[in-house]
C-alpha atoms as a PDB file:
ATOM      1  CA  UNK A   1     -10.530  31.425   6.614  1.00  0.00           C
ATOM      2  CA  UNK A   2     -10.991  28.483   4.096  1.00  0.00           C
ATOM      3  CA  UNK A   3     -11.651  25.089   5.276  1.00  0.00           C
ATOM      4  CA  UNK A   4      -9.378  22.155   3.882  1.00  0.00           C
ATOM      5  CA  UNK A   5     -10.566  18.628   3.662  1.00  0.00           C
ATOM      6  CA  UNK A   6      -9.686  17.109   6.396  1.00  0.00           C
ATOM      7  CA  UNK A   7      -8.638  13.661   4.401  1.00  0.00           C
ATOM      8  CA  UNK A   8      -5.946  14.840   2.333  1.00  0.00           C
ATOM      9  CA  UNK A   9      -2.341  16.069   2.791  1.00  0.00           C
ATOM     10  CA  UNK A  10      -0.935  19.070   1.646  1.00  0.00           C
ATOM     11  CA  UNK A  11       1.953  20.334   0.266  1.00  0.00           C
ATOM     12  CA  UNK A  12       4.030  23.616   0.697  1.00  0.00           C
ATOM     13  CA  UNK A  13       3.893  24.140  -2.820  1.00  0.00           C
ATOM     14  CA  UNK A  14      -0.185  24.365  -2.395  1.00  0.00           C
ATOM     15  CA  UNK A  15      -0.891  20.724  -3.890  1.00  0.00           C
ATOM     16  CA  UNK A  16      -3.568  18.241  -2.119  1.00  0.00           C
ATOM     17  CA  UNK A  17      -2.627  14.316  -1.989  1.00  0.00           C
ATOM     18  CA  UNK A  18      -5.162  11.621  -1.381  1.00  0.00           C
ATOM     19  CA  UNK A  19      -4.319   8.494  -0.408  1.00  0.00           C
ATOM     20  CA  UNK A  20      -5.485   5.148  -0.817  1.00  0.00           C
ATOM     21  CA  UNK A  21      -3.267   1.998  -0.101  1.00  0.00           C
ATOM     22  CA  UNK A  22      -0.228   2.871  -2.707  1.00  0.00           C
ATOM     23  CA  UNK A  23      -2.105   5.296  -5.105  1.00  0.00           C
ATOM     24  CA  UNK A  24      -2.170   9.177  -4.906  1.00  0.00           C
ATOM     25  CA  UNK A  25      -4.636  11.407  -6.335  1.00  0.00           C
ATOM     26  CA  UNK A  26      -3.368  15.109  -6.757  1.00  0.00           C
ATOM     27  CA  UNK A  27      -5.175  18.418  -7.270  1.00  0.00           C
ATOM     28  CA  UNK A  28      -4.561  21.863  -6.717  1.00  0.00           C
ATOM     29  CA  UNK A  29      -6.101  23.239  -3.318  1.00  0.00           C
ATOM     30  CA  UNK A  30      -8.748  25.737  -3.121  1.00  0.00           C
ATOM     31  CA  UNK A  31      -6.651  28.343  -1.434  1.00  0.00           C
ATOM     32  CA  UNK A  32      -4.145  28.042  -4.593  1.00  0.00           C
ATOM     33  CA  UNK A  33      -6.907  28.070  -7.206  1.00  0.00           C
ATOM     34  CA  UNK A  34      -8.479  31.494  -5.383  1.00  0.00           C
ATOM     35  CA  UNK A  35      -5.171  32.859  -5.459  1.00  0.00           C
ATOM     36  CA  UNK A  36      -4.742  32.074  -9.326  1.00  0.00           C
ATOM     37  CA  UNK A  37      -7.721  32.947  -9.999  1.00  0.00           C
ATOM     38  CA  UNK A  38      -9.788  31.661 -13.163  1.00  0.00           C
ATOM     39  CA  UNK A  39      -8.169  28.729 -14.869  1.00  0.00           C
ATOM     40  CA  UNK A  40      -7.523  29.066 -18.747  1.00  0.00           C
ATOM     41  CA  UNK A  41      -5.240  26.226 -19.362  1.00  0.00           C
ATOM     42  CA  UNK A  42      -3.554  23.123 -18.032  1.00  0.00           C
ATOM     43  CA  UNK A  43      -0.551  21.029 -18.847  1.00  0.00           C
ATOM     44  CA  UNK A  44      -0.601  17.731 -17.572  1.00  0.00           C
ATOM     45  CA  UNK A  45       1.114  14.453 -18.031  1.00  0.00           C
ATOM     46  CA  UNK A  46       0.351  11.433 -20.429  1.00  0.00           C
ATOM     47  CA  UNK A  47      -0.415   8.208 -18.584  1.00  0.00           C
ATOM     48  CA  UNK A  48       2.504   5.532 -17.743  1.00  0.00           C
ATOM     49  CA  UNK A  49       4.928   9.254 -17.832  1.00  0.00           C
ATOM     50  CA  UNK A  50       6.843   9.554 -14.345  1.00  0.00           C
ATOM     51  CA  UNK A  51       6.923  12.201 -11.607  1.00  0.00           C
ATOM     52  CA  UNK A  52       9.731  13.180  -9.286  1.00  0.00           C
ATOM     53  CA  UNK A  53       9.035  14.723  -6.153  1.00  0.00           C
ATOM     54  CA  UNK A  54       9.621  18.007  -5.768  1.00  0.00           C
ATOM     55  CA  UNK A  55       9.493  18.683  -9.834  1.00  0.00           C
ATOM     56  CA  UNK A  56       7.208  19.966 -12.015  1.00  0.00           C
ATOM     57  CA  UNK A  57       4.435  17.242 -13.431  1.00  0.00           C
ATOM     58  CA  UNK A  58       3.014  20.157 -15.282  1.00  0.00           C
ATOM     59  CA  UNK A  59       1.778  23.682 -15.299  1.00  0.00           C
ATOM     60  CA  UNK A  60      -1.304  25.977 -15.159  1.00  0.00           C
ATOM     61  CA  UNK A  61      -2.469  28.986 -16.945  1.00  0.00           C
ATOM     62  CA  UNK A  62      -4.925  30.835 -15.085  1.00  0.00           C
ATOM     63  CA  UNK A  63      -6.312  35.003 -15.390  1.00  0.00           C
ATOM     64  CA  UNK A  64      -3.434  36.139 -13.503  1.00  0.00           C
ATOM     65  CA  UNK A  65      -0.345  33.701 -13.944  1.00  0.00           C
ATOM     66  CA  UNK A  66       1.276  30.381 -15.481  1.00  0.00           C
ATOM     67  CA  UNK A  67       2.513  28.501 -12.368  1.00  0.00           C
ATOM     68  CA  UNK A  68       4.558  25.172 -12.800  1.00  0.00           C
ATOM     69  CA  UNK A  69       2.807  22.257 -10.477  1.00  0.00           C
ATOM     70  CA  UNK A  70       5.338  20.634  -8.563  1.00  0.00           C
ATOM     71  CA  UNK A  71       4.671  17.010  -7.221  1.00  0.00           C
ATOM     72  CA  UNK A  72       4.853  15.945  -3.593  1.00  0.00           C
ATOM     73  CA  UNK A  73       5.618  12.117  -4.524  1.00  0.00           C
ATOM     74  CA  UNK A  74       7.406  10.137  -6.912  1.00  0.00           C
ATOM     75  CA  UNK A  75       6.202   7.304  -9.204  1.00  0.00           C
ATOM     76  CA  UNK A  76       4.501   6.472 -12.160  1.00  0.00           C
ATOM     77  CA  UNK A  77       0.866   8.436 -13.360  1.00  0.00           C
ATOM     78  CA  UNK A  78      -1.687   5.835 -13.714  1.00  0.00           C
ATOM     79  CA  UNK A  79      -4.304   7.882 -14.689  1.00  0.00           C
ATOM     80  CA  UNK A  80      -5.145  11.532 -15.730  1.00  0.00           C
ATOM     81  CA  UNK A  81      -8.528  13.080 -15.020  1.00  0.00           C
ATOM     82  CA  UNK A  82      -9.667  14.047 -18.934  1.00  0.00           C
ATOM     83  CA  UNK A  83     -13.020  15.332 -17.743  1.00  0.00           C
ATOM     84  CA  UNK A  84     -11.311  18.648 -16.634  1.00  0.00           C
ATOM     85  CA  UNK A  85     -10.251  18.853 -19.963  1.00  0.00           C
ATOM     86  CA  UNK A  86     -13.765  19.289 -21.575  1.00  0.00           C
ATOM     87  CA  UNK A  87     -14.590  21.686 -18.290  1.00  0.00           C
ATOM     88  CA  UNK A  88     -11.649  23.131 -16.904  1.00  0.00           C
ATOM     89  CA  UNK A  89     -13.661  25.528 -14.799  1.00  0.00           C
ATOM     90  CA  UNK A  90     -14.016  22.545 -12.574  1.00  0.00           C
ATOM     91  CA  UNK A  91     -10.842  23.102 -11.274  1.00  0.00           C
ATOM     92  CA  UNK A  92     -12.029  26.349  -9.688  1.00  0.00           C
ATOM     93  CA  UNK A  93     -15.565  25.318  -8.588  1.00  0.00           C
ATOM     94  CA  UNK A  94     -14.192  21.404  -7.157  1.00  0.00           C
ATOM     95  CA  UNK A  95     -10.740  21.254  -6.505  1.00  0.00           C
ATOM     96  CA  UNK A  96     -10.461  19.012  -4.325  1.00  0.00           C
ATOM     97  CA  UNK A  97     -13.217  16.739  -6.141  1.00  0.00           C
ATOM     98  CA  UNK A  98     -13.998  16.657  -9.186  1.00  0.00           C
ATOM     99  CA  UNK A  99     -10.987  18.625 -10.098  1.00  0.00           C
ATOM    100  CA  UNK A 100      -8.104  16.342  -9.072  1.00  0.00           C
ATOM    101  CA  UNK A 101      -5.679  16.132 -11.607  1.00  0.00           C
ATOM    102  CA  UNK A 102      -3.586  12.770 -12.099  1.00  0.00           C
ATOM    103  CA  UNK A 103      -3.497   9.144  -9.961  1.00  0.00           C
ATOM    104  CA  UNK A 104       0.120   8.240  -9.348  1.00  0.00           C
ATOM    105  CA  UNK A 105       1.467   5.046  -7.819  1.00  0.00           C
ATOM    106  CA  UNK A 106       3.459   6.303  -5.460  1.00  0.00           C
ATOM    107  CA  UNK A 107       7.167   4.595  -5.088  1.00  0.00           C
ATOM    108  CA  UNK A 108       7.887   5.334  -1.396  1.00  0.00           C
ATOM    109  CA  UNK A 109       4.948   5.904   1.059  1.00  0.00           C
ATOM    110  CA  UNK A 110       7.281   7.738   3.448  1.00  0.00           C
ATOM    111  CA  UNK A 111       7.491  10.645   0.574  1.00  0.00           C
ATOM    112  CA  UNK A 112       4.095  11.331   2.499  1.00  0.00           C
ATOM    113  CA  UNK A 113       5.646  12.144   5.927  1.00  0.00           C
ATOM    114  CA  UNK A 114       7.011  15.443   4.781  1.00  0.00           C
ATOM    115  CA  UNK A 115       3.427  16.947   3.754  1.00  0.00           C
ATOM    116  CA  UNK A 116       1.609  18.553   5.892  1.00  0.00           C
ATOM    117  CA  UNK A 117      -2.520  17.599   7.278  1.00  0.00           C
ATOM    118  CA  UNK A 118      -5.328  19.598   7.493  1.00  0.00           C
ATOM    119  CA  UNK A 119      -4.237  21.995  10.333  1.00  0.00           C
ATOM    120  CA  UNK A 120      -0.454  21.824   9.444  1.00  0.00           C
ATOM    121  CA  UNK A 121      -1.462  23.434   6.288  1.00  0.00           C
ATOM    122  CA  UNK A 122      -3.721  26.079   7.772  1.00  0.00           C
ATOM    123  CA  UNK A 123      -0.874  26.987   9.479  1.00  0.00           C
ATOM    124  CA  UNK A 124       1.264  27.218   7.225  1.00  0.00           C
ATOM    125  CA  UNK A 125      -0.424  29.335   4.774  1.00  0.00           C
ATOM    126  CA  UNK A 126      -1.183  31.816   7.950  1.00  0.00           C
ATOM    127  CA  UNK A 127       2.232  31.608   8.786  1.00  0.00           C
ATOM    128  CA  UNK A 128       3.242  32.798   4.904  1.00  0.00           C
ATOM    129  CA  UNK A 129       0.710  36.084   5.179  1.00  0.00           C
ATOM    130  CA  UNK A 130      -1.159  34.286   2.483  1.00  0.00           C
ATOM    131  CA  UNK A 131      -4.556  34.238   4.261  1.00  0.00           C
ATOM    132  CA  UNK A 132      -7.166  37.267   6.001  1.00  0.00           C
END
């Protein structure tokens, strides 16, 4: 069984949130970049674009399959992580690190009650068969 960081919240859709006061950082989890296995590409945002909860903020390429990435929150993307860029392979050896993906300012903090914590997410990805 994988551990998940304790500090972040998680979404169905196998995305990690991190808050701090109204800005979110976002990554993929570990258990979804196992499942995808090595990353090739990545499609992400431009600064100052917009996310909608529950849409796509971009997509990823990996070995096996090109999955859309579908944002937990809403508001605008102050910041995009270019390092993974240069290294994307730090999206399968630091996801929830050094691999995050984009900073949005979030528009409504209670967007964050419908994810899921550390155990709620365990649980859920027993619950799907998706785990040994």
């Amino acid at each position: 069984m994988k551990l998940f960081p304790d500090d972040l919240l998680y979404s169905r859709e196998h995305i990690w949130v991190r808050v701090e006061g109204n800005l979110a950082t976002i990554g993929i989890t570990d258990y979804a970049q196992e499942r995808l296995g090595e990353i090739i590409s990545l499609d992400l945002p431009e600064s100052d674009a917009y996310v909608e909860r529950d849409e796509p903020f971009g997509s990823i390429e990996s070995t096996k399959a090109v999955v859309e990435l579908i944002s937990p929150i809403s508001g605008a993307v102050i910041s995009v992580n270019e390092d993974i860029t240069d290294d994307i392979g730090v999206i399968n050896s630091d996801p929830h690190d050094t691999g995050w993906m984009i900073i949005v300012e979030m528009d409504d903090q209670e967007e964050l009650d419908d994810l899921l914590d550390m155990r709620g997410y365990q649980d859920f990805v027993i619950q799907e068969g998706e785990v040994d």
